[in-house]
Structure formats: structure tokens, C-alpha cells
Protein backbone atom coordinates (compact mmCIF):
# COMPACT_ATOMS: atom_id res chain seq x y z
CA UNK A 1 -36.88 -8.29 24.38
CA UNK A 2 -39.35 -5.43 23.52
CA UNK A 3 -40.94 -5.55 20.21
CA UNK A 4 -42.96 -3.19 18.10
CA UNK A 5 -46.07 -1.98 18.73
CA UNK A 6 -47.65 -2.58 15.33
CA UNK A 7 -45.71 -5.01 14.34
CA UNK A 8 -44.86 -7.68 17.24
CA UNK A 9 -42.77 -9.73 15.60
CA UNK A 10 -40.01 -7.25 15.01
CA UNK A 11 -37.91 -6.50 17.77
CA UNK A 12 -38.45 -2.61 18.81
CA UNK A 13 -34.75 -1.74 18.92
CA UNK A 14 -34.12 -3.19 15.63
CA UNK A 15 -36.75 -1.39 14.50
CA UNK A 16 -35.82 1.94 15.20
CA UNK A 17 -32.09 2.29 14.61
CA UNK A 18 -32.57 4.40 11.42
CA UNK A 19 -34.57 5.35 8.59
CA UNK A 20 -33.05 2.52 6.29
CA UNK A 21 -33.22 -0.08 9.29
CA UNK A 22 -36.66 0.76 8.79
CA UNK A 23 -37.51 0.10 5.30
CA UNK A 24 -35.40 -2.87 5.23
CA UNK A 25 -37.36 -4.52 8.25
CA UNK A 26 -40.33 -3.28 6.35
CA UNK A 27 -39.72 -4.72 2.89
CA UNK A 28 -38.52 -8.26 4.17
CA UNK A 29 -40.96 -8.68 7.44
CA UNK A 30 -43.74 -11.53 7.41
CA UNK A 31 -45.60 -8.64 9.84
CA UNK A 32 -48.11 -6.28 8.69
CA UNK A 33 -47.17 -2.58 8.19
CA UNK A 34 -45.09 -0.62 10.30
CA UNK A 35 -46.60 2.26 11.63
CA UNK A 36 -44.34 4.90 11.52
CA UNK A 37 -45.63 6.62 14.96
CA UNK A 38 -45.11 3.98 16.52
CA UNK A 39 -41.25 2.65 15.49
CA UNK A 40 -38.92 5.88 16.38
CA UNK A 41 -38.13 6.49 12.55
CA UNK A 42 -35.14 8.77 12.45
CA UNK A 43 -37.30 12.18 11.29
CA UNK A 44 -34.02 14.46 10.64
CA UNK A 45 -32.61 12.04 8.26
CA UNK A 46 -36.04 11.47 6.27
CA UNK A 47 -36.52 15.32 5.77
CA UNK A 48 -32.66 15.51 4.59
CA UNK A 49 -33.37 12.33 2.14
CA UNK A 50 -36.37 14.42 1.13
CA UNK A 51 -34.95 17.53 0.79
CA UNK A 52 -31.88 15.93 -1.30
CA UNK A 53 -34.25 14.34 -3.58
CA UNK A 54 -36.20 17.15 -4.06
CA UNK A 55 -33.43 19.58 -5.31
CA UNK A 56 -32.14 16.72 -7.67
CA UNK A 57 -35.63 16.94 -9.50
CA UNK A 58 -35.57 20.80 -9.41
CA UNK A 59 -32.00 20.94 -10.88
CA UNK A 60 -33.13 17.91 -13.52
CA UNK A 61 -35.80 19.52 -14.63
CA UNK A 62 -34.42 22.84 -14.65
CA UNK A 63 -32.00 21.24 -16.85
CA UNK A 64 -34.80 19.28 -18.34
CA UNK A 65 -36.81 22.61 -19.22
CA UNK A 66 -32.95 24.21 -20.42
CA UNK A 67 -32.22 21.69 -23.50
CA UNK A 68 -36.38 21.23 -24.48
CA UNK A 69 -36.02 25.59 -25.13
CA UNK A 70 -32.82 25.68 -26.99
CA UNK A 71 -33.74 22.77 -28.85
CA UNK A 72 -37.57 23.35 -29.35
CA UNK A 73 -37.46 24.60 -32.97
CA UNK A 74 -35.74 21.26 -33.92
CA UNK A 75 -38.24 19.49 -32.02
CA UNK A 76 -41.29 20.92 -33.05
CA UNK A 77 -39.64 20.73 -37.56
CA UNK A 78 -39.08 17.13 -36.72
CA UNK A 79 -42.18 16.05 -35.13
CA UNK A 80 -43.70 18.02 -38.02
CA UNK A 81 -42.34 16.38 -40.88
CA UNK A 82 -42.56 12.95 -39.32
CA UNK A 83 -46.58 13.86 -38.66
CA UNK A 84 -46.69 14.61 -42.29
CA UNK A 85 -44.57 11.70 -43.59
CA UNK A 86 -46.73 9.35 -41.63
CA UNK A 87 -49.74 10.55 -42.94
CA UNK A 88 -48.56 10.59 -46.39
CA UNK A 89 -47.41 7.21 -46.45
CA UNK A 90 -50.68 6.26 -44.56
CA UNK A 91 -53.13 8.06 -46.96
CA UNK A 92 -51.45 7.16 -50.46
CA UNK A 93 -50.07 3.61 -49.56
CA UNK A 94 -46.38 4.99 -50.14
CA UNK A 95 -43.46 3.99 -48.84
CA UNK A 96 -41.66 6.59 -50.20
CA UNK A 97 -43.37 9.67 -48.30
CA UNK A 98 -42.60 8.08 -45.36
CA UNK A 99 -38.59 8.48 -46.48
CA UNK A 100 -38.56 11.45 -48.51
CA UNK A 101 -40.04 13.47 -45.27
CA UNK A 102 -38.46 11.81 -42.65
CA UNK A 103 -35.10 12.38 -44.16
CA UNK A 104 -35.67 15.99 -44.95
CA UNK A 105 -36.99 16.90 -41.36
CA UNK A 106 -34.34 14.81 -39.97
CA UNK A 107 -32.04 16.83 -42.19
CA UNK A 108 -33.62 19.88 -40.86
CA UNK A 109 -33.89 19.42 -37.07
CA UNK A 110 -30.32 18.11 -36.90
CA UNK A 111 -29.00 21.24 -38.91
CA UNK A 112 -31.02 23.84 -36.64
CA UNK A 113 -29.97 21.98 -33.30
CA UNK A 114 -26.15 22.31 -34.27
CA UNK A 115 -26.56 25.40 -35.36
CA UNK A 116 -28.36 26.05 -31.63
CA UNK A 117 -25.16 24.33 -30.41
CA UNK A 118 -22.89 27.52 -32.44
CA UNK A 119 -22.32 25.12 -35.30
CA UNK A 120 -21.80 28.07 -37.79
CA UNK A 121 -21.76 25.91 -40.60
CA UNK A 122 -24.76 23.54 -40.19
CA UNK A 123 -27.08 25.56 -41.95
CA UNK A 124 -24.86 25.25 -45.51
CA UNK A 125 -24.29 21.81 -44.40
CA UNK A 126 -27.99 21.28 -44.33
CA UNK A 127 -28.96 23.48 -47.70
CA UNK A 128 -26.63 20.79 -49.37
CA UNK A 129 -27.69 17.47 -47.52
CA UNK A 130 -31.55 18.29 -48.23
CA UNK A 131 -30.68 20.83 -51.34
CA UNK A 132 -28.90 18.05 -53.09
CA UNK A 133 -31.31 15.26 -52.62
CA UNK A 134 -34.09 17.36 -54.21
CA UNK A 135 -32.17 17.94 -57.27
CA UNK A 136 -29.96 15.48 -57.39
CA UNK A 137 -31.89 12.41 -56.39
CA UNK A 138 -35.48 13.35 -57.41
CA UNK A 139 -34.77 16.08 -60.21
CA UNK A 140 -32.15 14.63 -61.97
CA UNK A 141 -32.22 10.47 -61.23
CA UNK A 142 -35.97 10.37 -60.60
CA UNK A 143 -36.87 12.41 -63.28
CA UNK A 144 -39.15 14.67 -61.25
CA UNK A 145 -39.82 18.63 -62.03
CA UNK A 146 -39.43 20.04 -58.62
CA UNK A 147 -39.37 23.85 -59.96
CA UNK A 148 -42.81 25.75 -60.30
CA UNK A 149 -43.24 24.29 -63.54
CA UNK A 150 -43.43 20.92 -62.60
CA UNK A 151 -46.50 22.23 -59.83
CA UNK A 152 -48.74 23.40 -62.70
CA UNK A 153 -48.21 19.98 -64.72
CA UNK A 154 -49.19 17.71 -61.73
CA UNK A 155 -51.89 20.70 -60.92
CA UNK A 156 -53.38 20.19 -64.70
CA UNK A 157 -53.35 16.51 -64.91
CA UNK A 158 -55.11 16.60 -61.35
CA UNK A 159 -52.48 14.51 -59.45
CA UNK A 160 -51.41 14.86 -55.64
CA UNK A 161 -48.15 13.86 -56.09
CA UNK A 162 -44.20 14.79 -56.44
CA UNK A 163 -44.10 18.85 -56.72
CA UNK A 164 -47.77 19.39 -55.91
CA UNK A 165 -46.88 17.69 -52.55
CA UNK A 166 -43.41 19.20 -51.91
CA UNK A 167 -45.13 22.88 -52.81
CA UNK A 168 -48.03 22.11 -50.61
CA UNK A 169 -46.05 21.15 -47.79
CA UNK A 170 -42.79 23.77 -48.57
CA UNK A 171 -44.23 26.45 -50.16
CA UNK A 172 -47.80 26.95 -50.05
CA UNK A 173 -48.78 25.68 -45.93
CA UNK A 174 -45.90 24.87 -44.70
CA UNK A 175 -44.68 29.01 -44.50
CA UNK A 176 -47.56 29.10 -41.73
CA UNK A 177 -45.49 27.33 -39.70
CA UNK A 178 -41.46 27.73 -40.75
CA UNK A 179 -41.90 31.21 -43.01
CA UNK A 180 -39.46 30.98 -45.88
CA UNK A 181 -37.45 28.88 -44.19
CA UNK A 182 -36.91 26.04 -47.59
CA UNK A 183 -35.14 29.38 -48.71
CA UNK A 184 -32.48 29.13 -46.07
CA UNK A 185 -32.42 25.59 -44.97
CA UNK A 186 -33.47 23.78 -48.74
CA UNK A 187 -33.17 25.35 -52.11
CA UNK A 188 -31.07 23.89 -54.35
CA UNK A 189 -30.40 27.42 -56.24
CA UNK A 190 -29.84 29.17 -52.83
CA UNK A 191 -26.81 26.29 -51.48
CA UNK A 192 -25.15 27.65 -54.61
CA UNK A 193 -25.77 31.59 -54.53
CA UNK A 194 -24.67 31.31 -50.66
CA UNK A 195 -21.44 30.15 -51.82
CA UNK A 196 -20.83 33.18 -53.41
CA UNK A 197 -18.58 36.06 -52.17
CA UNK A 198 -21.40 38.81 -51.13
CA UNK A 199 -22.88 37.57 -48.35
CA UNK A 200 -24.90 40.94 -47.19
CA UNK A 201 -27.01 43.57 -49.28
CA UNK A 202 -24.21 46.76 -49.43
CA UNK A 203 -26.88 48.88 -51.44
CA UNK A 204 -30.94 49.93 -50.95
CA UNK A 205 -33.16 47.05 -51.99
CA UNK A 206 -34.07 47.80 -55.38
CA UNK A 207 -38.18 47.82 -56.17
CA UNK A 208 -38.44 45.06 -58.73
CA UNK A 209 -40.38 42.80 -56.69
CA UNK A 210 -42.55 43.05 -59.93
CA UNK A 211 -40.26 40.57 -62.23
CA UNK A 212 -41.09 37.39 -59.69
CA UNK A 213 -44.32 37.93 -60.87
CA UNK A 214 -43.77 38.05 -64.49
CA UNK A 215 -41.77 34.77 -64.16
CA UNK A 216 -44.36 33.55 -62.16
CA UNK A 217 -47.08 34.49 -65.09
CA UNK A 218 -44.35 32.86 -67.58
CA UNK A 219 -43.80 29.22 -65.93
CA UNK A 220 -47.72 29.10 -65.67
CA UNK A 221 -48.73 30.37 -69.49
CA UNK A 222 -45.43 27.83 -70.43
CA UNK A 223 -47.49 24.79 -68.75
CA UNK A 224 -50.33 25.46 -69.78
CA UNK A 225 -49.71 26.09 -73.81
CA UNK A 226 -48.52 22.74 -73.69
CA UNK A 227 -51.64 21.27 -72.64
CA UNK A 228 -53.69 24.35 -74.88
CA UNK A 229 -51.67 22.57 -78.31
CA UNK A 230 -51.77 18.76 -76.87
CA UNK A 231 -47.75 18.63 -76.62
CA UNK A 232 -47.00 14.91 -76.67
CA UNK A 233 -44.29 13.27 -74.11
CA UNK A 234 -45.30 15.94 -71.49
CA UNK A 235 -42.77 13.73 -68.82
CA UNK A 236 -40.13 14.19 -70.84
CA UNK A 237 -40.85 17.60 -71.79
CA UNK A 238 -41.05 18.79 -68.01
CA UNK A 239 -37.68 16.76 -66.94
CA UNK A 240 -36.09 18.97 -69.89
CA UNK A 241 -38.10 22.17 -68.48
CA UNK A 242 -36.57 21.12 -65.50
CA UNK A 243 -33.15 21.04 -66.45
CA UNK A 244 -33.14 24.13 -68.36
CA UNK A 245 -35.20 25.93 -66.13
CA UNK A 246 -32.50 25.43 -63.35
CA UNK A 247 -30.00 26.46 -65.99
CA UNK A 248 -31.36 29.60 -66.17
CA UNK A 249 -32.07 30.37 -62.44
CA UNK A 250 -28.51 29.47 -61.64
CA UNK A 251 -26.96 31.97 -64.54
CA UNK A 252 -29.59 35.05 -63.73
CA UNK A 253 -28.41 34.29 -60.06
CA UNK A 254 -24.85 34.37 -60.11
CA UNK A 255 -25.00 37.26 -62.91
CA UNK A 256 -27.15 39.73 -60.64
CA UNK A 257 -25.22 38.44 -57.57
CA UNK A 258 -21.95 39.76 -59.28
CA UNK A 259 -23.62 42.79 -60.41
CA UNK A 260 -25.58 44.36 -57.26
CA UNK A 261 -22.95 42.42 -55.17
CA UNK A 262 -25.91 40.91 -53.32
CA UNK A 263 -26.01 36.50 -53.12
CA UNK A 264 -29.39 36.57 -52.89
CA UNK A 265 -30.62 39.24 -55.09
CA UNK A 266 -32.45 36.61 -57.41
CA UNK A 267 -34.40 35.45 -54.30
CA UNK A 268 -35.36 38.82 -53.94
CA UNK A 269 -36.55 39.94 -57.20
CA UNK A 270 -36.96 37.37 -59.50
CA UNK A 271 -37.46 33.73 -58.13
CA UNK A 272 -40.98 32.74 -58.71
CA UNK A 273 -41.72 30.80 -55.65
CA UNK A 274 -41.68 33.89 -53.92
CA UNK A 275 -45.09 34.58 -55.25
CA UNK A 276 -46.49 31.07 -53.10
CA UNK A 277 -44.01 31.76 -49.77
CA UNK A 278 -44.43 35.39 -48.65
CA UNK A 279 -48.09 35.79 -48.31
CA UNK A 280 -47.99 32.80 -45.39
CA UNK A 281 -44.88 33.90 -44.30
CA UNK A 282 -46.50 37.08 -42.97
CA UNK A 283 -48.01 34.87 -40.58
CA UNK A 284 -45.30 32.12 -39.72
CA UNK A 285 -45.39 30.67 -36.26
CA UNK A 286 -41.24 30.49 -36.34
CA UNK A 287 -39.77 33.89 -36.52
CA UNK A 288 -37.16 36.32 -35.62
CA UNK A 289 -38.74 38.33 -32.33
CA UNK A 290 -37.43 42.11 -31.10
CA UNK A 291 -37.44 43.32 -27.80
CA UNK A 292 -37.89 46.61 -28.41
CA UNK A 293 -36.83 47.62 -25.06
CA UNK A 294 -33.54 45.71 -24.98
CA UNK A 295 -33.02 47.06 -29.15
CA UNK A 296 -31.07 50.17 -29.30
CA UNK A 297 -31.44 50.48 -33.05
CA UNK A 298 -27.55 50.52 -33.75
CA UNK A 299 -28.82 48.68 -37.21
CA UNK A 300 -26.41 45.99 -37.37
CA UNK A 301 -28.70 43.48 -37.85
CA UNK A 302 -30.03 45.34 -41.60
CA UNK A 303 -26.56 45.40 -42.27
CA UNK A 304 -25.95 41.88 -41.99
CA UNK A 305 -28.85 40.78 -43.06
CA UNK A 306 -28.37 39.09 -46.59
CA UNK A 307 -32.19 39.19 -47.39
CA UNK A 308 -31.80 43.62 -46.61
CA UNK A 309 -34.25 43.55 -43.90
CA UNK A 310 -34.52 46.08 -40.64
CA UNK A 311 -35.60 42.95 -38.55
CA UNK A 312 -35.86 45.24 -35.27
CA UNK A 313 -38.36 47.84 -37.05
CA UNK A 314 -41.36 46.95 -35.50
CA UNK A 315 -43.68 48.53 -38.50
CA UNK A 316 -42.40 46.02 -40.90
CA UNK A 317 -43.15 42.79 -39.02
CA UNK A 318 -45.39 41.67 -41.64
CA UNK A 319 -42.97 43.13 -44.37
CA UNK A 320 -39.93 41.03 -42.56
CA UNK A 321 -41.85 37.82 -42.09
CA UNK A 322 -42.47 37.73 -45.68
CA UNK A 323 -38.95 37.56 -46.83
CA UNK A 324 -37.09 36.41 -44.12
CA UNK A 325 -35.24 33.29 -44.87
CA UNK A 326 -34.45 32.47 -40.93
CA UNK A 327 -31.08 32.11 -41.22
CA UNK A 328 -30.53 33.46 -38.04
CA UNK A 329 -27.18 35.86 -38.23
CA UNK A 330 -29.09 38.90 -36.80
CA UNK A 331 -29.97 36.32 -33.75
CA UNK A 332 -26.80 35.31 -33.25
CA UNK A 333 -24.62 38.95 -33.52
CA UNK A 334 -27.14 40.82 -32.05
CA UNK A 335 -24.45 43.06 -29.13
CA UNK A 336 -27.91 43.74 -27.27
CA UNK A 337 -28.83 40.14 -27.61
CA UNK A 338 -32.36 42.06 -28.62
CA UNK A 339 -33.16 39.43 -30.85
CA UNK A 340 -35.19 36.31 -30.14
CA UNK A 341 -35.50 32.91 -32.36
């Protein structure tokens, strides 16, 4: 009996019967290592083993590469929120931060991955789920001012806390990254005004971008007379403030929806968080992208648009990123598929 060269105490012609005769001999042998020039491996079916295992990675990771850009957005909101819930918790000893921003950027990402997946209804599904636990949960149960007012009073008494954290992180920094996204995806007045029966701008947008900033001046003169005249019970007086306050926002909304048959004419000209969002927003990392040589201008996307913007004019990039509210219905019945998210 002839054995191997290298490894003499394998016979040769068990050696060399085929590539898996091969490793098995060469897994379960007492000998040293076979050297491959030396045993006849079976070359043809090596390269076709190779081969085979090299198109499986290409197709996995062309897969691989497939979900990570349709679901990137998701990704990146989630991984975002959980960075900031961590370091919340981490830097004010709070449990609760760790929750309250998990659970909304959970909320988030899950929303904007069905709605990736054609889910038409995910992003009212997530305006309620993350709308509702704002008001509901920490407005109304835990007592917390949410709306600008409740900013300055935790501003004022010097506390980073509650609404000074949730306009920091929603409305102040946060746009850098996500634009006016809370608009579309979060506020509690919006889930409401959505529901509403005038779901695009039919008219010009009016110029009265000057009223947010008279309600802006308002909440913050409000706040602070209190603490000018030394108003006792200044808790109770801002959960009232609260109340009242979104009172008020939902009857102007509804009323000037009805009347310029436009939902979201009070985001447009009268909602003082506006004043915070759009400056940051001109800058946001997340936005609606044209390609101006696939566009053909047919202006379908201004007409659908419930905010009133031309999203393809490339002049008013700036302008758009300001007040767009990302709810992604140019994106999706774009006929030129021009648009890019």
C-alpha cells in the first residue's frame, strides 16, 4: 500500500479520492498536515465550492446592503434616541429617561420602517402612539407642561428637566438631525388636525408667518409675569396653562382648518414652536432630496403637499427644510420617482 508523501500514515489512495475525503482524513488524522501538492486534491471541485460560496456572500450582502438602505432612517432615529436615553439616565440618575426615550424612538423607528414597508397608515399610527403618551401620560397624569410654556418655567427656575429636555432634544437640536419631523411623527395637536378632512393646501400660502411670533412673544411675557408678581403654586398654575393652552391650540386649529380648508394651517402660521424648529431645520441631516434631472416639474408634489411646499424647487431648499414636516407623500407619489428620502 502507497501512502502519502507528507503524511505517511495515511494511505495515498484514500487520500486523494476527493476534496471532502481530504478534509475528513485531515481533521481526524494523528499525522501532521497534509500538504495539498502532494495528496491529488480534486482542484475543479474546490474552485466550484469556492465559487458557490462566494456568490452566496455577494447575494447576502447585496441583500444585506438592500434592507440596511431602506431601513437606515429607522436605524439611525433609533440608535439616536437610545444614545440619548442612555445618557440621560446615566447623567441624571433617572430611570425614567431611559423609558420615556426609548419608547418614543422605538415608537418612531417602527412607524418609519412600516411606513418604508408601504404601511400608509403608520405614520398616524405613530403621531397617536407617541402623540398620546406626551399628553396623555405626562401632560395630563404626570402633571407636566409639555407646551412652550412649560419650557420658560423650567428655563426660569434653572432646571434641566421635563419640557426643557423634550424641547432640547425635539425642538431646539434635535431639527439638526430629523428637521420638523415631531411635527409629523409627534405632536399631540397635529394627530388631531390630520384627522381632519383637508388634507392638502388648495389655496397660496398666506404671509402670516408673523402671528407664531406674537404667540411666541405671548407664552414667554405669560411665564415670566408670573415670576415678575411672585404668583404662588406656579405647578399648579402651569398644569392649568397647560390644559387651557391646548384648549386653545386645538379650537384656533380646527377653526382655521375649516376656514382656509388647510389641516395644518395652524402649524403654519400660528403654532409657536415653529419659532425653535425651522431655523435648524434649514440644516437637517434627514430630508426630502430632488433629482433635478429625473424632476420634470409637473408640480404634483406642491399640490399634495399639506405643509404648501414646491419640494422640487431647488431655490427654496433652505425655505423647504424649514417647514417640512417629512411626512413623505411627495416621496412616495412622485410619477418620476424624482424624489429621494
Amino acid at each position: 500500500m502507497s501512502y502519502c508523501l507528507s503524511c505517511t500514515s495515511i494511505p495515498h489512495a484514500y487520500c486523494t479520492t476527493s476534496a471532502a475525503g481530504w478534509w475528513r482524513i485531515s481533521h481526524k488524522s494523528p499525522g501532521p498536515c497534509i500538504k495539498l501538492s502532494h495528496c491529488g486534491i480534486n482542484w475543479r471541485f474546490l474552485r466550484g465550492l469556492l465559487k458557490d460560496c462566494l456568490i452566496l456572500c455577494y447575494n447576502e450582502l447585496g441583500e444585506l446592503i438592500w434592507v440596511l438602505k431602506k431601513y437606515a432612517v429607522p436605524l439611525v432615529i433609533w440608535l439616536l434616541f437610545a444614545a440619548i436615553a442612555v445618557g440621560l439616565w446615566l447623567a441624571l440618575e433617572n430611570v425614567f429617561y431611559l423609558f420615556n426615550f426609548l419608547y418614543i424612538g422605538t415608537g418612531l423607528a417602527v412607524g418609519m420602517a412600516l411606513y418604508a414597508q408601504g404601511k400608509k397608515w403608520a405614520r398616524n399610527a405613530v403621531q397617536w402612539v407617541v402623540g398620546l403618551y406626551l399628553f396623555v401620560y405626562l401632560g395630563v397624569f404626570g402633571q407636566e407642561n409639555m407646551q412652550i410654556e412649560g419650557f420658560w418655567y423650567y428655563l426660569f427656575l434653572g432646571v434641566f428637566e421635563a419640557a426643557t429636555i423634550h424641547y432640547a432634544v425635539a425642538k431646539i437640536f434635535g431639527p439638526l438631525v430629523f428637521g420638523r419631523g415631531f411635527c409629523g411623527y409627534a405632536c399631540w395637536t397635529a394627530m388631531v388636525l390630520d384627522l381632519l378632512p383637508f388634507k392638502a393646501q388648495t389655496g397660496p400660502r398666506r404671509r402670516w408667518g408673523v402671528v407664531r411670533y406674537i404667540a411666541f412673544a405671548a407664552s414667554l411675557i405669560f411665564v415670566a409675569a408670573l415670576f415678575l408678581l411672585g404668583a404662588q403654586g406656579l405647578a399648579q398654575i402651569m398644569w392649568y396653562a397647560f390644559l387651557a393652552g391646548n384648549l386653545l391650540y386645538y379650537g384656533v386649529g380646527v377653526a382655521l382648518a375649516f376656514a382656509l380648508r388647510d389641516n395644518r394651517a395652524f402649524c403654519k402660521y400660528v403654532c409657536p414652536v415653529a419659532v425653535f424648529l425651522r431655523p435648524a431645520s434649514r440644516f437637517a441631516l434627514l430630508r426630502v432630496r430632488v433629482d433635478e434631472g429625473a424632476c420634470v416639474s409637473c408640480g404634483k408634489c406642491r399640490r399634495l403637499c399639506p405643509m404648501g411646499l414646491d419640494i422640487s424647487d431647488p431655490a427654496c431648499r433652505r425655505e423647504n427644510a424649514a417647514d417640512c414636516i417629512l411626512c413623505l407623500r411627495c416621496v412616495e407619489e412622485c410619477p418620476q420617482k424624482a424624489l429621494k428620502f
